[in-house]
C-alpha atoms as a PDB file:
ATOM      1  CA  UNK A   1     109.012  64.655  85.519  1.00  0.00           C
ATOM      2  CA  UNK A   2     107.297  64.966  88.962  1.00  0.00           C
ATOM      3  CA  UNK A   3     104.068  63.782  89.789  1.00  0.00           C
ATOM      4  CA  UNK A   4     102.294  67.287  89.503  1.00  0.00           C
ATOM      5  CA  UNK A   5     104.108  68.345  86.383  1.00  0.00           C
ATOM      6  CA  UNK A   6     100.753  66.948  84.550  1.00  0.00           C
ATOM      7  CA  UNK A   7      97.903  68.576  86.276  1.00  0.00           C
ATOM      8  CA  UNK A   8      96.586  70.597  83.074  1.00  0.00           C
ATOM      9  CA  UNK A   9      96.630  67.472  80.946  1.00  0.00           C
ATOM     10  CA  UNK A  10      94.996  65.349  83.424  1.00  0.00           C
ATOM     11  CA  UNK A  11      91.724  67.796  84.002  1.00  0.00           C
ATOM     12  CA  UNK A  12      91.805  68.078  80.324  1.00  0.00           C
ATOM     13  CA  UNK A  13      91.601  64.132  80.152  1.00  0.00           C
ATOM     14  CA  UNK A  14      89.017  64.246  83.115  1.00  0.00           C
ATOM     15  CA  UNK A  15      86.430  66.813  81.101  1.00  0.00           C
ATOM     16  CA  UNK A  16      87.009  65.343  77.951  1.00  0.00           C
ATOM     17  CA  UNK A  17      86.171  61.969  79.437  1.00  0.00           C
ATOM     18  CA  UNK A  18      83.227  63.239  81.086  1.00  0.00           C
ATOM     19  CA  UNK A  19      81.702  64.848  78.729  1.00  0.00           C
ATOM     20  CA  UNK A  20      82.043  61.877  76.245  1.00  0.00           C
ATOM     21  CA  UNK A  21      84.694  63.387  73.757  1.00  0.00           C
ATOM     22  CA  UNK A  22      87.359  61.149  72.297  1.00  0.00           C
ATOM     23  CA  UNK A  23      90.428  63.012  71.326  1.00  0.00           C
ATOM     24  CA  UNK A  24      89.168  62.864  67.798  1.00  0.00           C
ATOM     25  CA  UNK A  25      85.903  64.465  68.427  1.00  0.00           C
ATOM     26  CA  UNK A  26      87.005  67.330  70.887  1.00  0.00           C
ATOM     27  CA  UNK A  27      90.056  67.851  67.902  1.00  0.00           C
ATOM     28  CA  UNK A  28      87.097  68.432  65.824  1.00  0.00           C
ATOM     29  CA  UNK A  29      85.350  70.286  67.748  1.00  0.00           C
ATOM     30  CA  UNK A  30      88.556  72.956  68.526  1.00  0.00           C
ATOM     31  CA  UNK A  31      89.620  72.504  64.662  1.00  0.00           C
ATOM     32  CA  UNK A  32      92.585  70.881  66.166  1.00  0.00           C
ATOM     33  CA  UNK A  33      94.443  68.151  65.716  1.00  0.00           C
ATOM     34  CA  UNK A  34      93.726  64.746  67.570  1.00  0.00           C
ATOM     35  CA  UNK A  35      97.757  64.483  68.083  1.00  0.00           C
ATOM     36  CA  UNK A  36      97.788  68.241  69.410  1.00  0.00           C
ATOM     37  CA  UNK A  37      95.220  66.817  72.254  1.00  0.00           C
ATOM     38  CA  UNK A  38      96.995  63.509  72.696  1.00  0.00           C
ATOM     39  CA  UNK A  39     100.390  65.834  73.701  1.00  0.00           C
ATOM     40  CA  UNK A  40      98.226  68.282  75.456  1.00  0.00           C
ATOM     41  CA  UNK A  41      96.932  65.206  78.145  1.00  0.00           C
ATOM     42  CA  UNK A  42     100.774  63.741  78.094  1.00  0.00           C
ATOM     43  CA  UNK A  43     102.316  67.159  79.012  1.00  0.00           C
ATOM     44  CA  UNK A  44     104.592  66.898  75.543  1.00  0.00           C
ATOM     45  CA  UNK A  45     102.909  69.986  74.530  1.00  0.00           C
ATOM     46  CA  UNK A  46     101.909  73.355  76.543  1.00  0.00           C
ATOM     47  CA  UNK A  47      98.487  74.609  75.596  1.00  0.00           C
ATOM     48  CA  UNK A  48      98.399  78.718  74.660  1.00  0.00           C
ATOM     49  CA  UNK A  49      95.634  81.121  76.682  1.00  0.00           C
ATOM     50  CA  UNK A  50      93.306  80.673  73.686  1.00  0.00           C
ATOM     51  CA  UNK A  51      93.148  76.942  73.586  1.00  0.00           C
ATOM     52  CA  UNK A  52      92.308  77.000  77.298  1.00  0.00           C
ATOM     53  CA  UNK A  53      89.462  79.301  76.270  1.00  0.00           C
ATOM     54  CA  UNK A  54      88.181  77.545  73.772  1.00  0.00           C
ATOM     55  CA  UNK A  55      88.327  74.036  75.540  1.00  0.00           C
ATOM     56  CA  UNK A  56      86.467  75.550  79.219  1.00  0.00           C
ATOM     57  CA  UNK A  57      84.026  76.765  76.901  1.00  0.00           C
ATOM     58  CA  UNK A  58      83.605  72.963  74.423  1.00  0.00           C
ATOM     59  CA  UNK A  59      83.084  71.990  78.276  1.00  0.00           C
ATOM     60  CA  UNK A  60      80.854  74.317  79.098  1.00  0.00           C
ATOM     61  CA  UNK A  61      82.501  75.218  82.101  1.00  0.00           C
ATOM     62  CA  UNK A  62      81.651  77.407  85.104  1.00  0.00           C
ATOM     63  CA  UNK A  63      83.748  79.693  87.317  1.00  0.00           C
ATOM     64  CA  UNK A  64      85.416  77.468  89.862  1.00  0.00           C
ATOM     65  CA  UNK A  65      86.385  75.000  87.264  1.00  0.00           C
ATOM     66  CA  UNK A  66      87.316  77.117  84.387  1.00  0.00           C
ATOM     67  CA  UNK A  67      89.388  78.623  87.313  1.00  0.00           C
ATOM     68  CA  UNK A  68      90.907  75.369  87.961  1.00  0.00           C
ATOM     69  CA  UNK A  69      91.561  74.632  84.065  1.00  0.00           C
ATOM     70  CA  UNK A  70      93.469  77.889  83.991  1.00  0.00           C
ATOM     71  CA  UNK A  71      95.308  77.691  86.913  1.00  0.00           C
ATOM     72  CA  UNK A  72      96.697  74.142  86.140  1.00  0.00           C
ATOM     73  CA  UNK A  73      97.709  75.469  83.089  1.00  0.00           C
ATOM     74  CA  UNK A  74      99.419  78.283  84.247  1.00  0.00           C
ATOM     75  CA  UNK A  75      97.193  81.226  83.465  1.00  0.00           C
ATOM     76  CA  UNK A  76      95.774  83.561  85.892  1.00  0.00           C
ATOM     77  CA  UNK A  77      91.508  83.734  85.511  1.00  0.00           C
ATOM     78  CA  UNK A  78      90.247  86.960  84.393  1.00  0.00           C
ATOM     79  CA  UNK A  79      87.128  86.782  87.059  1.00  0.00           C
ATOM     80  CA  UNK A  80      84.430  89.379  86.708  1.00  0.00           C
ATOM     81  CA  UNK A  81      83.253  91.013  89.758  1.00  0.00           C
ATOM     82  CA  UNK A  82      80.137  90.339  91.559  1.00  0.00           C
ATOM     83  CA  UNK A  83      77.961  93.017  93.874  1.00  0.00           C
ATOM     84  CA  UNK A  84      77.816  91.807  97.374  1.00  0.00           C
ATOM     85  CA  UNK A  85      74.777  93.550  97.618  1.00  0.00           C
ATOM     86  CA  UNK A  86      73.096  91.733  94.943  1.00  0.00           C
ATOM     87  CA  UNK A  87      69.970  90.064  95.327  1.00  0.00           C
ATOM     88  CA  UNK A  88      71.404  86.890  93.913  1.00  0.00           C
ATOM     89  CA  UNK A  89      73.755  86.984  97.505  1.00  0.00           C
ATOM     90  CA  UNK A  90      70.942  87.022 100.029  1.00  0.00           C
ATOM     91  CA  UNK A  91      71.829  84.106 101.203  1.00  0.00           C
ATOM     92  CA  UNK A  92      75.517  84.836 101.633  1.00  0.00           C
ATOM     93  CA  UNK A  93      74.892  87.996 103.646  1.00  0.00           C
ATOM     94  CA  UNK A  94      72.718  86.338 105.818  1.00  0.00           C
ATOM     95  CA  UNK A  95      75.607  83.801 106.334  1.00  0.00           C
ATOM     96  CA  UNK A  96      78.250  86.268 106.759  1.00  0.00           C
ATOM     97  CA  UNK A  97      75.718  88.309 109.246  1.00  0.00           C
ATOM     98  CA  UNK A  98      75.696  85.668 111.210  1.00  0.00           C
ATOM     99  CA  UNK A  99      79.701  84.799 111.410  1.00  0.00           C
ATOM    100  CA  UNK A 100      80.587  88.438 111.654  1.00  0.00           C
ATOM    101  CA  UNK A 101      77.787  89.003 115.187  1.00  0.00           C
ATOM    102  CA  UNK A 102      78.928  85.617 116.577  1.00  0.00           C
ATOM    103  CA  UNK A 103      82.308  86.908 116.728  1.00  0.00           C
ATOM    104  CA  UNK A 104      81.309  89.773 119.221  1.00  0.00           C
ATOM    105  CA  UNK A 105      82.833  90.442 121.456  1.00  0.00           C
ATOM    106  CA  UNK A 106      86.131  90.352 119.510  1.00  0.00           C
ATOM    107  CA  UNK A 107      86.165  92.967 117.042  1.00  0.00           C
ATOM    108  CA  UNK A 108      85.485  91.333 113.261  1.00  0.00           C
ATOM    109  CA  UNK A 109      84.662  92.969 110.252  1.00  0.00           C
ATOM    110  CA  UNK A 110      83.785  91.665 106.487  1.00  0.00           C
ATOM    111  CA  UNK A 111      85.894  93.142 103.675  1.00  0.00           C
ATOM    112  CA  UNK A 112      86.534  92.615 100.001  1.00  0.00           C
ATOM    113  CA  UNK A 113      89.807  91.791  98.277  1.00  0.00           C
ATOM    114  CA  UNK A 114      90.547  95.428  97.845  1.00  0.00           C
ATOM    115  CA  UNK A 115      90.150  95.904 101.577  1.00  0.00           C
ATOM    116  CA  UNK A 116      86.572  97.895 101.091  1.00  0.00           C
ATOM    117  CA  UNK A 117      84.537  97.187 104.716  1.00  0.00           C
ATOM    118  CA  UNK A 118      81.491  95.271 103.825  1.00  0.00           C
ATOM    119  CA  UNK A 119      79.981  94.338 107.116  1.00  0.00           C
ATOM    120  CA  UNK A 120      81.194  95.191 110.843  1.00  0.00           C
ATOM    121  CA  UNK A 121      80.024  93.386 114.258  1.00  0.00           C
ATOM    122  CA  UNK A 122      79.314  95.791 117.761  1.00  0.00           C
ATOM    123  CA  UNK A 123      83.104  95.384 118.935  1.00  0.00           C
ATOM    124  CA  UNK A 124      84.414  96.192 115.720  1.00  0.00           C
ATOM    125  CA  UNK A 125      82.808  99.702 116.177  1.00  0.00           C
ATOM    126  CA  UNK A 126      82.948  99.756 119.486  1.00  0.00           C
ATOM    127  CA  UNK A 127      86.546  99.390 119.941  1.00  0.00           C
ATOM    128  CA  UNK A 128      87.271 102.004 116.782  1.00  0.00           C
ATOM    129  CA  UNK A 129      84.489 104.766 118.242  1.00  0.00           C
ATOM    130  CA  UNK A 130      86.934 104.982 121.511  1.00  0.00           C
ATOM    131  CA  UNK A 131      89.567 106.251 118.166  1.00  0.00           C
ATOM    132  CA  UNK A 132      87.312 107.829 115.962  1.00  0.00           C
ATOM    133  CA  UNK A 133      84.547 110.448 116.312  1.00  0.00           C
ATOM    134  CA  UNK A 134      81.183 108.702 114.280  1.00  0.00           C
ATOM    135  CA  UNK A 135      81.606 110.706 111.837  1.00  0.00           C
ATOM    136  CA  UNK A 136      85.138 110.033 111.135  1.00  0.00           C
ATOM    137  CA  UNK A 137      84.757 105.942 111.436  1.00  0.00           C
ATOM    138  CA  UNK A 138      81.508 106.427 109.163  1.00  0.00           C
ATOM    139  CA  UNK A 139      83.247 107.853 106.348  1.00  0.00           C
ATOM    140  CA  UNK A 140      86.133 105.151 107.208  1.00  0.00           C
ATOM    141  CA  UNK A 141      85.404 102.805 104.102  1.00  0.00           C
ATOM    142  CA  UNK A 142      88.473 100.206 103.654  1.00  0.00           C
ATOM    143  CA  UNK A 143      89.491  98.364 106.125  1.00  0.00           C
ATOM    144  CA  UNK A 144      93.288  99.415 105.226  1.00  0.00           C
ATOM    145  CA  UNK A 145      93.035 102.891 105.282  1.00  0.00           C
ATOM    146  CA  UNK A 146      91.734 102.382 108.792  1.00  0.00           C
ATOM    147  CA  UNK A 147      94.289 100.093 109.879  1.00  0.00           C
ATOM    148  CA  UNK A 148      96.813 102.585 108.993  1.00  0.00           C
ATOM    149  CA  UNK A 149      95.005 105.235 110.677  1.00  0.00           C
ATOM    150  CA  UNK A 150      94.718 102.863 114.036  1.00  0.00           C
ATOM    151  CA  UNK A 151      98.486 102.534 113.881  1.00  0.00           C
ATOM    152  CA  UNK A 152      98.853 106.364 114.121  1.00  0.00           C
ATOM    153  CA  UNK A 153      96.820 106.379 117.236  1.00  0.00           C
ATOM    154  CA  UNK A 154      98.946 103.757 118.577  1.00  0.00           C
ATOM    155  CA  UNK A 155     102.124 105.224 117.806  1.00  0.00           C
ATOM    156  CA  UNK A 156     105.484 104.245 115.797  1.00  0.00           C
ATOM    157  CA  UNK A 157     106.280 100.755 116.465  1.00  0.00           C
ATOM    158  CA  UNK A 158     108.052  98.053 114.827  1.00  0.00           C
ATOM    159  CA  UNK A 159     104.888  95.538 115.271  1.00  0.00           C
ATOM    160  CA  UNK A 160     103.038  98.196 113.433  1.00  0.00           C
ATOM    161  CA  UNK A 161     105.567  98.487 110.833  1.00  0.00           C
ATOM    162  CA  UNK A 162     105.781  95.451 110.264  1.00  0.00           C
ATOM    163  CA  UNK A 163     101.822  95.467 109.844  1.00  0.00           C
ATOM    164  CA  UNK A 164     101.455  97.867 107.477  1.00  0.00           C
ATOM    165  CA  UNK A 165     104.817  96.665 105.428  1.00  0.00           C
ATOM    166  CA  UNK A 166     103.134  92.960 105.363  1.00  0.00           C
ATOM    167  CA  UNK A 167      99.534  94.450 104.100  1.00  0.00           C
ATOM    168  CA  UNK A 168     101.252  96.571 101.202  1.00  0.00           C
ATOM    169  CA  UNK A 169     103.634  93.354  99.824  1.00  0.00           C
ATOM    170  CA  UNK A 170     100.411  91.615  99.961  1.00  0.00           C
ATOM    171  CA  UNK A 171      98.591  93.796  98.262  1.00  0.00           C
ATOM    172  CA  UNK A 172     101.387  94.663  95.099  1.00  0.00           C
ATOM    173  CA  UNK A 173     101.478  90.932  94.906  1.00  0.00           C
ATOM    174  CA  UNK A 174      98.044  90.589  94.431  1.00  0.00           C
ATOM    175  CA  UNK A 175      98.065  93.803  91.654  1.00  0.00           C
ATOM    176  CA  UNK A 176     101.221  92.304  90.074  1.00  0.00           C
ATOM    177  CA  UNK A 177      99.963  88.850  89.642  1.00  0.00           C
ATOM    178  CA  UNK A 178      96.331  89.718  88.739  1.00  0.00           C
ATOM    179  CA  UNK A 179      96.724  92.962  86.395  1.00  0.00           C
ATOM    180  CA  UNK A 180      93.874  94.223  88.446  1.00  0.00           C
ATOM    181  CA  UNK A 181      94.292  98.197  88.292  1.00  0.00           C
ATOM    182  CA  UNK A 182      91.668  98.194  90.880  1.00  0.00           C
ATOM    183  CA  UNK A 183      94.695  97.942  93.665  1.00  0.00           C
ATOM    184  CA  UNK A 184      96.039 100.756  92.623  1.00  0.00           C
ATOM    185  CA  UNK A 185      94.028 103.266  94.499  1.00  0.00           C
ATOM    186  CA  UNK A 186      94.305 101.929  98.135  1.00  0.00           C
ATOM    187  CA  UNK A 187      98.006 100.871  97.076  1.00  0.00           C
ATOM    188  CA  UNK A 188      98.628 104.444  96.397  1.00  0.00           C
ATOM    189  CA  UNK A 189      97.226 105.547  99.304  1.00  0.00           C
ATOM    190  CA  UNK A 190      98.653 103.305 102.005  1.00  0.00           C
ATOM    191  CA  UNK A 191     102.515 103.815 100.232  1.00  0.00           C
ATOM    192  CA  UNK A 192     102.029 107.631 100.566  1.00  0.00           C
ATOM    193  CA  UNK A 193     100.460 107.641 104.169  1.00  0.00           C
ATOM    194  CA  UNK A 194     102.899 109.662 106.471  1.00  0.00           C
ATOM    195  CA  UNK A 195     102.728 106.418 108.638  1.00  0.00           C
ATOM    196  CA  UNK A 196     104.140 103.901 105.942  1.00  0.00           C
ATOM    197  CA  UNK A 197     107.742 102.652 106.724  1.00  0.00           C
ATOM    198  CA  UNK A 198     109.783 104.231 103.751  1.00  0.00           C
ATOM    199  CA  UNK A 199     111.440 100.583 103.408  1.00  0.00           C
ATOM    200  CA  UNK A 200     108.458  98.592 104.194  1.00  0.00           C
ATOM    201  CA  UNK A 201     109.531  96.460 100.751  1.00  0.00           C
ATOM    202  CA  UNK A 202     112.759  95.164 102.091  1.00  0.00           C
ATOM    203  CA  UNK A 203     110.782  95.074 105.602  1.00  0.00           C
ATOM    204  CA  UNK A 204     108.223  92.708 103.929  1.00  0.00           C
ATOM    205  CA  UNK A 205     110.855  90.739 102.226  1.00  0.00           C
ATOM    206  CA  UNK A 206     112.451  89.966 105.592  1.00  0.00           C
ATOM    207  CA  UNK A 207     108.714  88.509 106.992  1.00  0.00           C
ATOM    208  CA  UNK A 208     106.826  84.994 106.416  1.00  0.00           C
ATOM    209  CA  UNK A 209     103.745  86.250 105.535  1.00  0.00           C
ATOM    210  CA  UNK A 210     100.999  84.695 107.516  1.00  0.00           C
ATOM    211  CA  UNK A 211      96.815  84.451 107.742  1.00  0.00           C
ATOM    212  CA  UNK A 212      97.290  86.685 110.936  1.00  0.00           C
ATOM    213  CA  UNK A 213      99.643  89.749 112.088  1.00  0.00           C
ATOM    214  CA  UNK A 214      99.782  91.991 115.253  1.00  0.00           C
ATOM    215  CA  UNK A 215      98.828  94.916 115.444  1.00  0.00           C
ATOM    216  CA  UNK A 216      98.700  97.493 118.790  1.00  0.00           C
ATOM    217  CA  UNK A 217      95.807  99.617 119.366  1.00  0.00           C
ATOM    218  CA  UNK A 218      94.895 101.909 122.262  1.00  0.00           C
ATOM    219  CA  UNK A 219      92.525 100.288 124.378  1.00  0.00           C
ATOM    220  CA  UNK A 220      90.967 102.941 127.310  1.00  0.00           C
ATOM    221  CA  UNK A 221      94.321 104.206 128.999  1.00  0.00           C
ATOM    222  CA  UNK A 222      96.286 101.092 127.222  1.00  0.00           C
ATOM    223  CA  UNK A 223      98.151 100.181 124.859  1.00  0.00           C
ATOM    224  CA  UNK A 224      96.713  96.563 123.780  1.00  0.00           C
ATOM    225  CA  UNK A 225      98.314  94.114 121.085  1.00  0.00           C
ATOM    226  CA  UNK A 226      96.102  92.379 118.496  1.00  0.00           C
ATOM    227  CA  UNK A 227      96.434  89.581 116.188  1.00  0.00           C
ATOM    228  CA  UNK A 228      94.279  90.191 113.354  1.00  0.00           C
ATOM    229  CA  UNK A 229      93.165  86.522 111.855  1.00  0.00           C
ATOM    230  CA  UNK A 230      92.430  86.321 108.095  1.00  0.00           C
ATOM    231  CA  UNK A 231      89.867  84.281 107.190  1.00  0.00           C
ATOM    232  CA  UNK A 232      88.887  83.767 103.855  1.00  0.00           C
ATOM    233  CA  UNK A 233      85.518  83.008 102.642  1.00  0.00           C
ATOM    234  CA  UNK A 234      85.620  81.921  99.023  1.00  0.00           C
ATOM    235  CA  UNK A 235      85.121  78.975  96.858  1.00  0.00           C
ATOM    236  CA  UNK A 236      86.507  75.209  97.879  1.00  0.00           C
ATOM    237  CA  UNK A 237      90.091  74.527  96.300  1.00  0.00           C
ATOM    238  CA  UNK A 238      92.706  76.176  94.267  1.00  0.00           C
ATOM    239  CA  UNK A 239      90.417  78.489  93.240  1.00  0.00           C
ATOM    240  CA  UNK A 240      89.626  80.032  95.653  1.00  0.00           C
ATOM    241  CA  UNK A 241      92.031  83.172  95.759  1.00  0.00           C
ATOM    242  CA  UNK A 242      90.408  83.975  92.482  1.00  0.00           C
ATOM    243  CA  UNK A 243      86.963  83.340  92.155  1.00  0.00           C
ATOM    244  CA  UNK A 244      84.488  86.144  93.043  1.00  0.00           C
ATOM    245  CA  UNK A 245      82.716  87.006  95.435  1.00  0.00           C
ATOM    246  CA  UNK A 246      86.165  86.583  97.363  1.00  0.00           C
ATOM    247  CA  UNK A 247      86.074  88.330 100.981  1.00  0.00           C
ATOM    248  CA  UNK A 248      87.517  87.897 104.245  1.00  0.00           C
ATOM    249  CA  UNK A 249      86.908  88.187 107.973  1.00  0.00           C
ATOM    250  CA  UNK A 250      89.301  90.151 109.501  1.00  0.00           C
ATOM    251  CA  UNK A 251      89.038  89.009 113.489  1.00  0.00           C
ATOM    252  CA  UNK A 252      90.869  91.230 116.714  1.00  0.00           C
ATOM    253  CA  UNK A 253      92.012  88.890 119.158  1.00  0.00           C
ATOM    254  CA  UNK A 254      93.855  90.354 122.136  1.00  0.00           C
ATOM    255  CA  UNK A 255      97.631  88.553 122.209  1.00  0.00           C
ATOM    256  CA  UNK A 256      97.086  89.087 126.068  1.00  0.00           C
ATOM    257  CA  UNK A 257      94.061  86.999 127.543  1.00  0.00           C
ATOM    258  CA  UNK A 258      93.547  89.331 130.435  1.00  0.00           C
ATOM    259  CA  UNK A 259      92.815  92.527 128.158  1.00  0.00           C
ATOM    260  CA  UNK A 260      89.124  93.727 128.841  1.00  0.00           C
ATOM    261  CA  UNK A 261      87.064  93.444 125.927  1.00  0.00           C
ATOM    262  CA  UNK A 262      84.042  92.269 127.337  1.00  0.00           C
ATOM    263  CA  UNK A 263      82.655  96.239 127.076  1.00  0.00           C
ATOM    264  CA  UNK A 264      83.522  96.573 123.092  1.00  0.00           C
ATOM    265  CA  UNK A 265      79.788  95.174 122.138  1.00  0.00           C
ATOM    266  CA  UNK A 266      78.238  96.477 125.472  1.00  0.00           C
ATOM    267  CA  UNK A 267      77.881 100.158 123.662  1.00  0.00           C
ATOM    268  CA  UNK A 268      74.579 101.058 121.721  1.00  0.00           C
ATOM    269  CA  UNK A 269      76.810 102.805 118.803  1.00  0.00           C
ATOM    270  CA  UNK A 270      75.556 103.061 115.575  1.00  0.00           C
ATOM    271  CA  UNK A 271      77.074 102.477 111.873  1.00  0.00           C
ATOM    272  CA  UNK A 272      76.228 102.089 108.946  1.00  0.00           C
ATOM    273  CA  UNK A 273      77.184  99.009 108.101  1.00  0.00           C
ATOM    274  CA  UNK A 274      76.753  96.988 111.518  1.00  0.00           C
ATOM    275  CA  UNK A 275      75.558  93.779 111.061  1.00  0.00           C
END
């Protein structure tokens, strides 16, 4: 048995410890049986989705470690979603304001899991508004959709195949994994855009999917390459690919140092959702 073969029984030990159960009192308290919680914490038994439920809840537990109860057990968290805009997430805004500006002048902008733009910086839009008339990038609400879109502009390549093959596999393995029907929309989308490699599956199978990928976009009378840097801003641990509100940074960085970008956040454009 390797070392991490144990990790649900030994946060069940931890809690129950904590919280000042002995396995005859949390049995009890489940209407289990104190051997069924003494296999449990030696990994001689596997605890069912309901029993999970039932002990985050005797331990009154909150999102990131009911996430981490789950997860060690082998269950993916149902996690309910959370509005960015809520008043409760002032304070993460005004963090996220501040990351996405200091960024400038490399092109940055703040989306969800699902890809939906959140927050942009002055580079982000000024770089897109020298691709897109403001009404177009306006209306432009995920961050895929527009990546797609960008790759038109630049033309068939295989560094943008291999873009929009790598942000599809991710996506279907998130949807697959979570259940979340929510994918499904930009999924459907981005598979049926006239841009989409027909075999971008076996293309994405072929890749070692990374936190960044590179991307070319037409910069002025050029043809610039990008790496576009994930960077995920979530809850500490494990948990974090699940817990809510999950977003990311999505960062431009030009793979050549000498490419001009210095004029991106120079421009007094306008958008909606600049930061």
């Amino acid at each position: 048995m390797s070392k991490d073969s144990n990790s649900f029984g030994r946060l069940l030990k931890f809690w129950r410890q904590l919280h000042g159960f002995s396995q005859e009192a949390l049995a009890l308290e489940l209407d289990s049986s104190t051997r069924h919680i003494s296999c449990l914490e030696n990994a001689k038994a596997h605890p069912s989705l309901p029993m999970v439920e039932h002990l985050a809840t005797a331990f009154s537990l909150k999102e990131r470690d009911r996430c981490y109860l789950m997860l060690s057990a082998g269950y993916t968290p149902e996690v309910a979603s959370v509005d960015f805009n809520d008043p409760n997430y002032k304070w993460l805004r005004s963090a996220m304001h501040r990351s996405v500006t200091a960024l400038d002048p490399h092109p940055a902008a703040l989306i969800n899991r699902y890809g939906e733009i959140l927050m942009v910086n002055r580079a982000w839009v000024g770089l897109y508004r020298q691709l897109f008339s403001e009404e177009d990038l306006n209306h432009q609400a995920n961050h895929y959709d527009l990546l797609f879109a960008g790759q038109a502009k630049a033309g068939k390549s295989a560094l943008g195949d291999n873009a929009m093959a790598l942000v599809i596999m991710a996506l279907q393995q998130e949807a697959l994994i979570s259940g979340d029907v929510r994918y499904q929309p930009v999924l459907q989308r981005l598979v049926e855009n006239q841009n989409t490699p027909a075999n971008w599956a076996e293309l994405a199978a072929k890749l070692d999917p990374m936190a960044s990928y590179r991307i070319q976009l037409p910069v002025g009378a050029e043809l610039a390459t990008f790496f576009a840097v994930n960077q995920t801003v979530g809850a500490t641990g494990p948990a974090s690919y699940v817990s809510e509100p999950r977003l990311t940074i999505v960062t431009l960085y030009p793979e050549n140092l000498n490419t001009d970008i210095s004029g991106f956040g120079s421009h007094c454009y306008s958008h909606p959702l600049l930061s």
